[in-house]
Structure formats: C-alpha cells, structure tokens
C-alpha atoms as a PDB file:
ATOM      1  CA  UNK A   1     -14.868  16.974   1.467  1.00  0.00           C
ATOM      2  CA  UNK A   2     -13.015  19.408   3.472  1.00  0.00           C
ATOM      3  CA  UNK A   3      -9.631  18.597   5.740  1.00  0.00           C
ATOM      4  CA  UNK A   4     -11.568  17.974   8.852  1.00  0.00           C
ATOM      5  CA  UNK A   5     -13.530  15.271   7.827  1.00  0.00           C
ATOM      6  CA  UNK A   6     -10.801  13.699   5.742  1.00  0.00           C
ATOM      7  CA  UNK A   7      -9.078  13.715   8.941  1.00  0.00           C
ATOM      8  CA  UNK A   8     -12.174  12.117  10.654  1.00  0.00           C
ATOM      9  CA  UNK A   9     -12.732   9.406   8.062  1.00  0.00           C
ATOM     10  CA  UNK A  10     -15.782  11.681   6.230  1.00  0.00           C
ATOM     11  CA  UNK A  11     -17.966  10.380   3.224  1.00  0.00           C
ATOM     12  CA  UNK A  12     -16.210   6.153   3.901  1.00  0.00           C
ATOM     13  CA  UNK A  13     -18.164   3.273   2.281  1.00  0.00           C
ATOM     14  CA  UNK A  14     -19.087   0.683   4.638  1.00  0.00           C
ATOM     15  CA  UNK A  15     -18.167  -2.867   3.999  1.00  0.00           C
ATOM     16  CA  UNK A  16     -22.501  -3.702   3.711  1.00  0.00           C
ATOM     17  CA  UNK A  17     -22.872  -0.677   0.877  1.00  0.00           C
ATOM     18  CA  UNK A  18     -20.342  -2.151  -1.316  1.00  0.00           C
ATOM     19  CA  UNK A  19     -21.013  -4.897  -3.906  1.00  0.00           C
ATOM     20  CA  UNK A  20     -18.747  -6.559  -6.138  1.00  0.00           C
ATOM     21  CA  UNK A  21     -19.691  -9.803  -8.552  1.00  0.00           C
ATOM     22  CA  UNK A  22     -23.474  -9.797  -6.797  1.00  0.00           C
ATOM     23  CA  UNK A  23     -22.376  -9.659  -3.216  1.00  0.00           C
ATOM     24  CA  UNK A  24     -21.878  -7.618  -0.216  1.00  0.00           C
ATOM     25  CA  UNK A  25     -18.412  -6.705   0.487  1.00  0.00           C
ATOM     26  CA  UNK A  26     -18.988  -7.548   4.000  1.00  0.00           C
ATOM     27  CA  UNK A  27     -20.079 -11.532   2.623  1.00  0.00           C
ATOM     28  CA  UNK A  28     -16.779 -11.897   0.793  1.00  0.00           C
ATOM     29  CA  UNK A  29     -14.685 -10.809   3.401  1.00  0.00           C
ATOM     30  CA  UNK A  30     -16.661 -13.345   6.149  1.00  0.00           C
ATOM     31  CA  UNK A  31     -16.008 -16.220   3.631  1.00  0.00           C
ATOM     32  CA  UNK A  32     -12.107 -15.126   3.451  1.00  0.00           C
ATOM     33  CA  UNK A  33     -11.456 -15.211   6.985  1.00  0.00           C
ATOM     34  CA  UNK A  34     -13.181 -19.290   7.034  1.00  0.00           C
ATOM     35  CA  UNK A  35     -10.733 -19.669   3.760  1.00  0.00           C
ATOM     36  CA  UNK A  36      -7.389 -17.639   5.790  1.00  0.00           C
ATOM     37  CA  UNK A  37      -8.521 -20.245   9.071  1.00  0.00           C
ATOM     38  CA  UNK A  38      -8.470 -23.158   6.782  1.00  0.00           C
ATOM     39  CA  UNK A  39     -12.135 -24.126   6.890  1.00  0.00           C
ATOM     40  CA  UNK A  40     -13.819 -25.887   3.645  1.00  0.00           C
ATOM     41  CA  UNK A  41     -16.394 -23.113   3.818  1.00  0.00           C
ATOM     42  CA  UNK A  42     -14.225 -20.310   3.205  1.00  0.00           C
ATOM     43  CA  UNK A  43     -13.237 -18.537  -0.347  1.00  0.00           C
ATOM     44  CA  UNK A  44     -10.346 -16.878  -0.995  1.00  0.00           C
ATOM     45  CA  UNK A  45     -11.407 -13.198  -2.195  1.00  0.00           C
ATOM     46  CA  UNK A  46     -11.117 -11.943  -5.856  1.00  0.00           C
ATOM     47  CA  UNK A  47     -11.584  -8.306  -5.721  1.00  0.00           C
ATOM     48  CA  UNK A  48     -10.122  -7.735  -8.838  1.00  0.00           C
ATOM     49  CA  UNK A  49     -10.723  -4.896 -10.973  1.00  0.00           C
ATOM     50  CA  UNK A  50     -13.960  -3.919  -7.750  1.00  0.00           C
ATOM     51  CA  UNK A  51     -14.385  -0.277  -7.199  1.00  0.00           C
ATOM     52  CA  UNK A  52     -13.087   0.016  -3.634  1.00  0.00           C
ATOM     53  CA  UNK A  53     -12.670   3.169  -3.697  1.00  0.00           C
ATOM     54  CA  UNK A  54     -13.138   5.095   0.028  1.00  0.00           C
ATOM     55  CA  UNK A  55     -13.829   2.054   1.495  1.00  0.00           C
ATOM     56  CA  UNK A  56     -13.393   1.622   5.058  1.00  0.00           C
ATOM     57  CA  UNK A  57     -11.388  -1.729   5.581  1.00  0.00           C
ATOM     58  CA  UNK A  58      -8.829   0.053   8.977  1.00  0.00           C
ATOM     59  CA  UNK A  59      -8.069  -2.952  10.450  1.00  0.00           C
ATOM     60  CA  UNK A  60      -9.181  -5.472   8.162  1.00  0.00           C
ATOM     61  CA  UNK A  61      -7.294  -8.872   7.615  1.00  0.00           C
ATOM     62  CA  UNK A  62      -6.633  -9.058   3.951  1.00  0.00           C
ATOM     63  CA  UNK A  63      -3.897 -11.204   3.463  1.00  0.00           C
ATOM     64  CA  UNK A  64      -4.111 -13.304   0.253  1.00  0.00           C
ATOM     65  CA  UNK A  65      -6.729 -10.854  -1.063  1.00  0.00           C
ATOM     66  CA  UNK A  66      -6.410 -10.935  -4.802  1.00  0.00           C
ATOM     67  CA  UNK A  67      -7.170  -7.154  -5.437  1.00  0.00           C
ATOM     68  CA  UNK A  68      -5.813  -6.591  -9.146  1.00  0.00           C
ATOM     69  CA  UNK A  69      -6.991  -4.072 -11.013  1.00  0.00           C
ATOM     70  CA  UNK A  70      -9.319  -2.696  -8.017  1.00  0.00           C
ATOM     71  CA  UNK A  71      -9.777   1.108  -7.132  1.00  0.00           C
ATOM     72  CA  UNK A  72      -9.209   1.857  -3.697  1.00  0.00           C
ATOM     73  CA  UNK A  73      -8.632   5.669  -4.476  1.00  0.00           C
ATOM     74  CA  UNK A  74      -9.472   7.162  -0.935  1.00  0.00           C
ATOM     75  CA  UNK A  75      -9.811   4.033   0.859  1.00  0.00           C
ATOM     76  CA  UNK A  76      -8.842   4.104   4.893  1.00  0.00           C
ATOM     77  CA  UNK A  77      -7.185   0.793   5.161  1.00  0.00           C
ATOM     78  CA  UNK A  78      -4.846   2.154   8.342  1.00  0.00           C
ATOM     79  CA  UNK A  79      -3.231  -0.843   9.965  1.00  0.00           C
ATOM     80  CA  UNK A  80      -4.946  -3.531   7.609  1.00  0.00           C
ATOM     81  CA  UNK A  81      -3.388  -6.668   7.191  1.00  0.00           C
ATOM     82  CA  UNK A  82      -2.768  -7.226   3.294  1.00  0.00           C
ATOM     83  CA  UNK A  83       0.154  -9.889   3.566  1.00  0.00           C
ATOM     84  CA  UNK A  84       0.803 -11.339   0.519  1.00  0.00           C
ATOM     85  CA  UNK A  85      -2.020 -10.052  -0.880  1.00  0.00           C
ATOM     86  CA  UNK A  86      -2.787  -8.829  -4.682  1.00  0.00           C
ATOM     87  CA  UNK A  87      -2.557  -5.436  -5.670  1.00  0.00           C
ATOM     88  CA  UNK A  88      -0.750  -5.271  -8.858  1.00  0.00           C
ATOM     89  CA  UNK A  89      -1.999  -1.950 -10.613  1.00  0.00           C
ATOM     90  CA  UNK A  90      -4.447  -1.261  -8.174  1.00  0.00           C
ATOM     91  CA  UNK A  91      -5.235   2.633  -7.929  1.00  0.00           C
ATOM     92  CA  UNK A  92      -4.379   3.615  -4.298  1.00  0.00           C
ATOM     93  CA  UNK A  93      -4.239   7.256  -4.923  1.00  0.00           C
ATOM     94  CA  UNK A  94      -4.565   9.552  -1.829  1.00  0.00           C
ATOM     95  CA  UNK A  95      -5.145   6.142   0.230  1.00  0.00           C
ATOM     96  CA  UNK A  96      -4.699   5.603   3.687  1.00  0.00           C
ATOM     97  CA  UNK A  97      -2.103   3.119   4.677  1.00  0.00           C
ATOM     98  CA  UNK A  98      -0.685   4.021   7.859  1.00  0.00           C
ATOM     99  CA  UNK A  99       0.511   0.891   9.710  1.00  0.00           C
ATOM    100  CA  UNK A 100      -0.763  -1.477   7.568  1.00  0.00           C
ATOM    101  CA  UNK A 101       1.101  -4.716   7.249  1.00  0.00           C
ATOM    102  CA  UNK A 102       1.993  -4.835   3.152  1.00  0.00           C
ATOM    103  CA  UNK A 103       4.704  -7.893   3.834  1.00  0.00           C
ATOM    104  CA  UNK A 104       5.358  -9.882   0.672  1.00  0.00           C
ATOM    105  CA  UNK A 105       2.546  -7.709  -1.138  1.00  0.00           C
ATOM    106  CA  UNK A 106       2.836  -7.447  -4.856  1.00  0.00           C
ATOM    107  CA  UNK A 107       1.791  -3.774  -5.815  1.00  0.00           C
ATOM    108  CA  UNK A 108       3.840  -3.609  -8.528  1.00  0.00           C
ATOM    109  CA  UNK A 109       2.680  -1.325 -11.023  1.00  0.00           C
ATOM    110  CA  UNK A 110       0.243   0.028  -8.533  1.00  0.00           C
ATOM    111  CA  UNK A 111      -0.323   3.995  -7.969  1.00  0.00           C
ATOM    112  CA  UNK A 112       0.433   5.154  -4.213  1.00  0.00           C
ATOM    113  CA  UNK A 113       0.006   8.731  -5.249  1.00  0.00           C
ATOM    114  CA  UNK A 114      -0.307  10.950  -2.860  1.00  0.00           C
ATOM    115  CA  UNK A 115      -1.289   7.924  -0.243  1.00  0.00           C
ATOM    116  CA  UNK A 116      -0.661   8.388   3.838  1.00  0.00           C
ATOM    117  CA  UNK A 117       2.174   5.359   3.936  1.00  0.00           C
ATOM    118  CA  UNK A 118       4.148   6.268   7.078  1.00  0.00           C
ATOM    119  CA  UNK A 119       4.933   3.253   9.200  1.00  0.00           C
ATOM    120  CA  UNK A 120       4.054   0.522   6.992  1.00  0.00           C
ATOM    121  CA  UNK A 121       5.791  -2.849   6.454  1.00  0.00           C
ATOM    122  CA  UNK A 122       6.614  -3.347   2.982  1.00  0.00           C
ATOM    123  CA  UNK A 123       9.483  -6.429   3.575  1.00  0.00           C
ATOM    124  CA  UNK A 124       9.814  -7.946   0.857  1.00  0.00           C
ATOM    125  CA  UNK A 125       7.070  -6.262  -1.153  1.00  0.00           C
ATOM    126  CA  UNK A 126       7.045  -5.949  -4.846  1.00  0.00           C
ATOM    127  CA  UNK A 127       6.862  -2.282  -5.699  1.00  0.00           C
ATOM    128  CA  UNK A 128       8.451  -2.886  -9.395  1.00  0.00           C
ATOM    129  CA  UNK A 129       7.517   0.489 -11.515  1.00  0.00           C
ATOM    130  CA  UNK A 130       4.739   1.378  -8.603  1.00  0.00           C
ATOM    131  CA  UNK A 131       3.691   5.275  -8.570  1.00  0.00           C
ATOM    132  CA  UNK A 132       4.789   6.917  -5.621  1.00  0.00           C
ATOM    133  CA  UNK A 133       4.701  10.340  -6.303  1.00  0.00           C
ATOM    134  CA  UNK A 134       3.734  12.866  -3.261  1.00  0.00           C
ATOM    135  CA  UNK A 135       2.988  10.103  -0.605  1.00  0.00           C
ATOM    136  CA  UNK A 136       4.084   9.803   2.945  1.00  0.00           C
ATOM    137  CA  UNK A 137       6.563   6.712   3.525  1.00  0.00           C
ATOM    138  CA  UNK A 138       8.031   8.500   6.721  1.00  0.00           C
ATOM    139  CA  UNK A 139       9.209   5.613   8.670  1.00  0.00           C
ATOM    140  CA  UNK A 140       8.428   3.164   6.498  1.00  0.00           C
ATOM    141  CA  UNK A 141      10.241  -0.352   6.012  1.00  0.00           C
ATOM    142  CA  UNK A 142      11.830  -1.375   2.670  1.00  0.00           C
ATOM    143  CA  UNK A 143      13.893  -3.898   3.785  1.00  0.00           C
ATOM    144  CA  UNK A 144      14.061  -6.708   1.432  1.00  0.00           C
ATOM    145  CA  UNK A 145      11.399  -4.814  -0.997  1.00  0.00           C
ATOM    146  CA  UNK A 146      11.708  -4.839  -4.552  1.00  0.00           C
ATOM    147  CA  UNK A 147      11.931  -0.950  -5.693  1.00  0.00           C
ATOM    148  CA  UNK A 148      12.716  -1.211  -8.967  1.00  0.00           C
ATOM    149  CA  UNK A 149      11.975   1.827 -11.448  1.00  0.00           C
ATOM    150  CA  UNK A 150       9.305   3.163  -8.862  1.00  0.00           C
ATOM    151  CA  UNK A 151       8.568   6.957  -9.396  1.00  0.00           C
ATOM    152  CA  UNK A 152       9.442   8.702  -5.839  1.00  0.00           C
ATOM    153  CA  UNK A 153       8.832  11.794  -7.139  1.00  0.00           C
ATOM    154  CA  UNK A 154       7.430  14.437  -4.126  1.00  0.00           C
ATOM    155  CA  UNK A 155       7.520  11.419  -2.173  1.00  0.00           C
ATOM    156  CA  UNK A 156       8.465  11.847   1.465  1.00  0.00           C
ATOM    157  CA  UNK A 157      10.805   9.073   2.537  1.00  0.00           C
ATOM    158  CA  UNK A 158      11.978  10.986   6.147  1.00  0.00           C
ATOM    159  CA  UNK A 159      13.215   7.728   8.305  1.00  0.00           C
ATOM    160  CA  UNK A 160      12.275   5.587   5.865  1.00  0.00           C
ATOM    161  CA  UNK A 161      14.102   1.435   5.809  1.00  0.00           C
ATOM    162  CA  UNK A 162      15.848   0.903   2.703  1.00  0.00           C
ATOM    163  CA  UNK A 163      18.730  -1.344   3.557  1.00  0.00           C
ATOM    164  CA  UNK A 164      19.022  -4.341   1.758  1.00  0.00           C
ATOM    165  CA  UNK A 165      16.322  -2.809  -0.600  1.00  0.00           C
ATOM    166  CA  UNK A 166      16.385  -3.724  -4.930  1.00  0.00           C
ATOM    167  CA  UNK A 167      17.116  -0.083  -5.619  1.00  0.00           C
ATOM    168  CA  UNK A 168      17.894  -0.463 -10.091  1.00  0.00           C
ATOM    169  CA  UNK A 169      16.893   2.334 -11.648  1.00  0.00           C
ATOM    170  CA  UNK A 170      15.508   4.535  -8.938  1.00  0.00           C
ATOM    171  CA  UNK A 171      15.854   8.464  -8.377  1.00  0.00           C
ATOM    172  CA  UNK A 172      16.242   9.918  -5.287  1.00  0.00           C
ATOM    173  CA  UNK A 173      16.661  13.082  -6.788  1.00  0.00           C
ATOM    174  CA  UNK A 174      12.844  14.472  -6.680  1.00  0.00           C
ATOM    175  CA  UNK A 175      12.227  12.695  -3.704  1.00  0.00           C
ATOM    176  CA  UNK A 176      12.058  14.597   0.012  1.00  0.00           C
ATOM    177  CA  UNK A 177      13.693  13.546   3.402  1.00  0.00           C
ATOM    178  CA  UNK A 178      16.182  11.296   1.824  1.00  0.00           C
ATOM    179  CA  UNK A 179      18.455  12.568   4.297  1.00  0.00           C
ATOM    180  CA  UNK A 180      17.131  11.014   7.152  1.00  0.00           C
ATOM    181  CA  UNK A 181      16.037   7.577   5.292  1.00  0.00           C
ATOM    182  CA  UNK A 182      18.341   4.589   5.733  1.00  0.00           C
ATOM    183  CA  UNK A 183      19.604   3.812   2.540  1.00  0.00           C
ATOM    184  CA  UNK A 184      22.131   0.947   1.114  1.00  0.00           C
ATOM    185  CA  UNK A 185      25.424   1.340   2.166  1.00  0.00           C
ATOM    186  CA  UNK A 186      27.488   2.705  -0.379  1.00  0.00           C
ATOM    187  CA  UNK A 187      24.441   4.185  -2.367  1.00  0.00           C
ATOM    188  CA  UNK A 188      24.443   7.698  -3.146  1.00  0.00           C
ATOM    189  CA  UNK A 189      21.901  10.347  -1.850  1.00  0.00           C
ATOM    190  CA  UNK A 190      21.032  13.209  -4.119  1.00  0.00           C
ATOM    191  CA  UNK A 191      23.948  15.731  -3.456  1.00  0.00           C
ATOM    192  CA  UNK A 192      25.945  13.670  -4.076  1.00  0.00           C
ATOM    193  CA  UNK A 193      27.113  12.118  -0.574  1.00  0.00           C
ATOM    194  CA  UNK A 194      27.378   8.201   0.385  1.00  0.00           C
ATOM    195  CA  UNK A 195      25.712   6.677   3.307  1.00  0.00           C
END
C-alpha cells in the first residue's frame, strides 16, 4: 500500500468482512453496545486472541472490550472509545490511535510500535512493559498512567502529559521530543537537566 492510501484509510476491513468465534464483527459489536446500555440482550465482547488486524473501528465505542491477545496491526481505530477495555499483549503495530479515548485501558505488555498515538487519553492506563518503539504520542496524556519498564525507544513524546505518571524503570534516553513533554517534577530528561 503506498503513503496516499495509508493516509486515506486504503485496503481497511469492514466490521461485516470480519469474523471471529462464527460471527460477524459487526454482530458482536451490536450485542456490546445492548450489554454497555445495560440491556439483558447485550454481551460483553471477547475478542481475544481475533485477528483485527486493519480493521476499521474510527469511532467505535469499545469500552469493556476484552481484546487480549488480538492483532490489530494496521487497524484505524482514530478517536475510538476503548475505556477500560482489554488489550493486554495485543499487537497494535503501525495502528492508528489518534484521539482515541484509552482511559483506564490495560495494554500492558501490548506492542504500540510504530502506532499514530498523538492526542490520546491514556489516564490511568496500564502500559506496564508495553512496546513503544517509533510511535507518535505527541500530545498525548499520561497522567496517572502506569509506565513502568515500557520501551520508548524512537518514540516521539513532543508535548506529551507525564505528570503524576509511574515512571520505574523507564529511559528517556532513545526517546525524541522529550524536551517539550511534561514530565515529573524533579525527574531528569536525557542531558541531564531537571524539569
């Protein structure tokens, strides 16, 4: 796929030409929304361990989506809602996250490489040993996010939130744009200098 139609959304999977345990992707997501509106109907959605990957879901609500496992390598999920949803080692390589609401999200162990993250809300997401090498987080929120051990490497973080971030054990060092990102107070940017 060339750049222009990654940048128009080229070669997506609709949500009616993906299956997953027998059913249309479309199906499970109509029974989560009765199961997110509180309706005895609805089903909360397993995904887990579904290849996902470049599916269209911009704009999808996906909170409490259990996604574990799943590959979403490619997938445009630009300003989805995945509160509190699933994705613990979920492959989100090259994925497109921009806006998407990731509050209270567990992606820990999951691989962000080389994903489109810039303006997402991560509060109080669990990114524990998550891949982020090469991927966008310009003006991204961290606040209150669990970073622990996460590999930043190539990863741009220019106006990114990480006040009042879990920061043990990560290096700055190989990351870009740490300059402009709001870090701790008192934590030290590579170079050397506080903020």
């Amino acid at each position: 796929m060339g750049l222009f139609g990654a940048l128009k959304g080229g070669n997506l999977r609709s949500l009616d030409s993906i299956r997953h345990g027998g059913k249309r992707l479309s199906q499970i997501l109509e029974a989560h929304a009765l199961f997110i509106r509180g309706d005895e109907k609805g089903v909360r959605a397993d995904l887990s361990g579904a290849d996902l990957s470049r599916a269209d879901l911009a704009k999808a609500k996906l909170n409490y989506v259990n996604f574990q496992g799943a590959n979403l390598k490619g997938a445009n999920l630009r300003e989805a809602r995945l509160a509190s949803a699933d994705l613990n080692k979920t492959n989100l390589q090259q994925a497109d996250l921009r806006k998407a609401d990731c509050t209270e999200a567990n992606l820990s162990g999951a691989d962000l490489s080389e994903a489109q993250c810039g303006g997402v809300e991560f509060f109080r997401a669990n990114l524990q040993g998550a891949i982020l090498r090469k991927a966008d987080f310009g003006a991204t929120n961290f606040r209150e996010a669990d970073l622990q051990g996460v590999d930043l490497e190539g990863a741009n973080l220019k106006t990114a939130i990480l006040r009042e971030t879990k920061l043990e054990g990560v290096d700055f060092s190989r990351a870009v744009n740490v300059d402009s990102a709001l870090l701790p107070r008192g934590h030290n940017r590579p170079g050397g200098s506080k903020n």
